[in-house]
Protein backbone atom coordinates (compact mmCIF):
# COMPACT_ATOMS: atom_id res chain seq x y z
CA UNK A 1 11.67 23.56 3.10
CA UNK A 2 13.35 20.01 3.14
CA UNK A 3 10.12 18.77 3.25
CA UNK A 4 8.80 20.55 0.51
CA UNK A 5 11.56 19.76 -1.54
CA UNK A 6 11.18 16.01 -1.11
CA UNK A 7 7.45 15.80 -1.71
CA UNK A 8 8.31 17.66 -4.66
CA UNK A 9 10.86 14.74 -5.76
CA UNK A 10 8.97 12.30 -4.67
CA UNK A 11 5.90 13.78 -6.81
CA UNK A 12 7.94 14.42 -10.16
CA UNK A 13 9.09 10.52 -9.49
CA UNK A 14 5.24 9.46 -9.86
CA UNK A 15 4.67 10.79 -12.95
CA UNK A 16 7.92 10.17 -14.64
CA UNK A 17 7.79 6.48 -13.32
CA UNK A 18 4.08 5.39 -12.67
CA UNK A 19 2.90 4.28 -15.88
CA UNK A 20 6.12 2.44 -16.47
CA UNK A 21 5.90 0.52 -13.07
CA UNK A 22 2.35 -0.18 -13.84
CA UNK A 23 3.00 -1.75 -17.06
CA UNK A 24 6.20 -3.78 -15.67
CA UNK A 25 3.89 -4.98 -12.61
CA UNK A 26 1.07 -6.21 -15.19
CA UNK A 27 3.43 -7.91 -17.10
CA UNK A 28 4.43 -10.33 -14.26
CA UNK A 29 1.10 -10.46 -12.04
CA UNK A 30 -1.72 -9.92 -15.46
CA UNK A 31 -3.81 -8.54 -13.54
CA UNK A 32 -3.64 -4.59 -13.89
CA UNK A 33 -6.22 -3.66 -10.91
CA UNK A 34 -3.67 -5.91 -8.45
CA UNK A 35 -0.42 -4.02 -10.60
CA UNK A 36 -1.74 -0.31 -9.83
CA UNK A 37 -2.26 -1.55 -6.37
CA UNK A 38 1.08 -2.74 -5.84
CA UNK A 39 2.74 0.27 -7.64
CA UNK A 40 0.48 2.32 -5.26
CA UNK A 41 1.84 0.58 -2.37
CA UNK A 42 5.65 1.15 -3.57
CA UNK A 43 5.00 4.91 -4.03
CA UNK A 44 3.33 5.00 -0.34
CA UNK A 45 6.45 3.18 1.35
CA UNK A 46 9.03 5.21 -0.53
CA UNK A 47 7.20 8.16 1.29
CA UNK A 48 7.52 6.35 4.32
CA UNK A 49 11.30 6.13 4.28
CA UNK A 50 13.04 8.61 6.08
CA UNK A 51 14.89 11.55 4.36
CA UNK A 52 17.56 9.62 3.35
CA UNK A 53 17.79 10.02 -0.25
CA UNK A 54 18.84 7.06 -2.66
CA UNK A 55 21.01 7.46 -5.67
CA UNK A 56 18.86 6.45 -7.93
CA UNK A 57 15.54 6.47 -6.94
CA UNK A 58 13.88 4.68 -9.77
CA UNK A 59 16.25 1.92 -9.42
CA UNK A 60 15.09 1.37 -5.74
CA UNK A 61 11.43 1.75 -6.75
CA UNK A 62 11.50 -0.88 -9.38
CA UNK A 63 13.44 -2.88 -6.89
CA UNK A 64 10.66 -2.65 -4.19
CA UNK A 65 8.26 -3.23 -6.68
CA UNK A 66 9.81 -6.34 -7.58
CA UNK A 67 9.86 -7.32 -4.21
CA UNK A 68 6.15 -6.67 -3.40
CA UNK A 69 5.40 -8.60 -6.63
CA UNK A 70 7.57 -11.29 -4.96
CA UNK A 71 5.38 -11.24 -1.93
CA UNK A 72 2.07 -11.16 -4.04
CA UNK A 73 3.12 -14.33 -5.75
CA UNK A 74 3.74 -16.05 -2.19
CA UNK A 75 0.62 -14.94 -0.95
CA UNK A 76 -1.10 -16.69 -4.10
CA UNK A 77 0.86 -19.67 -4.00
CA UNK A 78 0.40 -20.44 -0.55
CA UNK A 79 -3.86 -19.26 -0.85
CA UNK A 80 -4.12 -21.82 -3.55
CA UNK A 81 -1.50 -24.78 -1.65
CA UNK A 82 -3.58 -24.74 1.35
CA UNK A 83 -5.86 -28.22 0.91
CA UNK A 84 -9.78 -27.17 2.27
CA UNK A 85 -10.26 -31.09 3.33
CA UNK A 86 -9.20 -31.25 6.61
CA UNK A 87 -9.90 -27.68 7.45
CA UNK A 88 -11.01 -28.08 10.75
CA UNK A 89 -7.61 -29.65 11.76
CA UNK A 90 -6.16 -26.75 11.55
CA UNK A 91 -6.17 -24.53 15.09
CA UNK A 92 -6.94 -21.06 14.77
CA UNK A 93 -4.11 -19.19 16.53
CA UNK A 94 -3.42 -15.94 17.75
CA UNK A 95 -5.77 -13.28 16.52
CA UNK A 96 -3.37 -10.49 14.94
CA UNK A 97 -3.64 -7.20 16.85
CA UNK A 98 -5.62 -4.91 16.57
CA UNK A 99 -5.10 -1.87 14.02
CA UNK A 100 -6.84 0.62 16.00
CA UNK A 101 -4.40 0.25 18.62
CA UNK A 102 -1.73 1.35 16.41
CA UNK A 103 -3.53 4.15 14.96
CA UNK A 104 -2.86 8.27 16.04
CA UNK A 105 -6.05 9.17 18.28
CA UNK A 106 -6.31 12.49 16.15
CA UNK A 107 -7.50 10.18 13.16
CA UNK A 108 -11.53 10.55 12.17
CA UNK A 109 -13.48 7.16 12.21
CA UNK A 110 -13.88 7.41 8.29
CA UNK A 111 -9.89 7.42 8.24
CA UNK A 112 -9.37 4.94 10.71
CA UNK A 113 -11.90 2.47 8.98
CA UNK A 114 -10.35 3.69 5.29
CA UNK A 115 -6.87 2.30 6.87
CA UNK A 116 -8.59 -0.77 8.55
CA UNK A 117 -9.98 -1.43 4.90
CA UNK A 118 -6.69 -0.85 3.19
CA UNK A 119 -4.05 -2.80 5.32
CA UNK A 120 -6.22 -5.25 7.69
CA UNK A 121 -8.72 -5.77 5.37
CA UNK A 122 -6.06 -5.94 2.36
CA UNK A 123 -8.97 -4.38 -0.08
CA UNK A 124 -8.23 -3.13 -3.18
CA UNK A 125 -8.35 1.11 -4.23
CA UNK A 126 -12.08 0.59 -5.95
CA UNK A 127 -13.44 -1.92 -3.65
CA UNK A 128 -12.89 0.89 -1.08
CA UNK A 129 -14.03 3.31 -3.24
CA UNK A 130 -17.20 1.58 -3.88
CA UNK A 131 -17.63 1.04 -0.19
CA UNK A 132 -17.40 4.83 0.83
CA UNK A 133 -19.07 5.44 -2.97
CA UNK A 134 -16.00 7.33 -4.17
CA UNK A 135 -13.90 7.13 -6.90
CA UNK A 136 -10.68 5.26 -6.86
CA UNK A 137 -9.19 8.48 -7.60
CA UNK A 138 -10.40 9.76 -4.97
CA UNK A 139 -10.00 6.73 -2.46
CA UNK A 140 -6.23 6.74 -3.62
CA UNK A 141 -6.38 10.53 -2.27
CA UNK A 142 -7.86 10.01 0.62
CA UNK A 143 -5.79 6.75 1.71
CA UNK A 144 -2.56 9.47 0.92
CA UNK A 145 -3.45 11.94 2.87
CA UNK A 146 -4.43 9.74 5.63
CA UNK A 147 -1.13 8.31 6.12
CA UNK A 148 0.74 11.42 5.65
CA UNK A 149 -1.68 12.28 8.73
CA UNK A 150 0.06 9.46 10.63
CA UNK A 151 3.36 10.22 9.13
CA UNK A 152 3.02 13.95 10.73
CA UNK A 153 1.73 12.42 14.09
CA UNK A 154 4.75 9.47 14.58
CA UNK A 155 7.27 12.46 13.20
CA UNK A 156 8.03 10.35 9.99
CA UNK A 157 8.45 13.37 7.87
């Protein structure tokens, strides 16, 4: 019933607090694709977190959106810092590992590849969509119920 109870919260917090997070997130990045993304992304880590229940939950969601916004704005300050002249100087590295290895076994290839897209591929909701010709609706869906799939298999709920 815990469970239950929490999805529950955790649902009537997305639609008391989505469209305002999307507007605040389009406001600082102007970009409202790259905002619903990111607001996406704090609703999918806040049902990540273990029970534990925060005081004021929309606090820490605008908080962690903030943050990710934070990180977004790195991520295009360093993409755009990063001189293309001597690009060949530059040594390759260490290949990050591998999602797949990370991945629960139970997982179908379509959700391991939607995950692969999502995270290691860091595509947006509609380029997904248009790449298994669904919705973003329905990628957004899909991409939910996927990691609460993994959630279930690591114990996370």
């Amino acid at each position: 019933m815990v469970e239950q109870d929490r999805n529950k919260a955790i649902r009537a917090l997305y639609e008391r607090e989505y469209d305002t997070l999307c507007r605040a997130a389009y406001r600082s990045l102007g970009d409202w694709e790259a905002a619903q993304d990111l607001v996406q992304d704090t609703f999918l880590l806040a049902l990540l977190r273990s029970d534990e229940t925060h005081p004021s939950p929309g606090g820490w969601l605008t908080q962690t959106l903030r943050n990710l916004i934070r990180n977004e704005r790195r991520k295009l300050v360093i993409r755009s810092a990063v001189p293309l002249d001597n690009i060949d100087a530059v040594p390759a590295g260490e290949p990050p590992p591998d999602l797949d290895e990370f991945l629960p076994s139970s997982l179908s290839p379509q959700e391991r590849e939607l995950l692969r897209l999502r995270f290691s591929g860091q595509m947006s909701y509609c380029e997904i969509g248009e790449h298994f010709g669904i919705s973003e609706g329905a990628c957004r869906i899909k991409l939910f119920r996927t990691i609460e799939k993994c959630r279930k298999e690591f114990g996370c709920l």
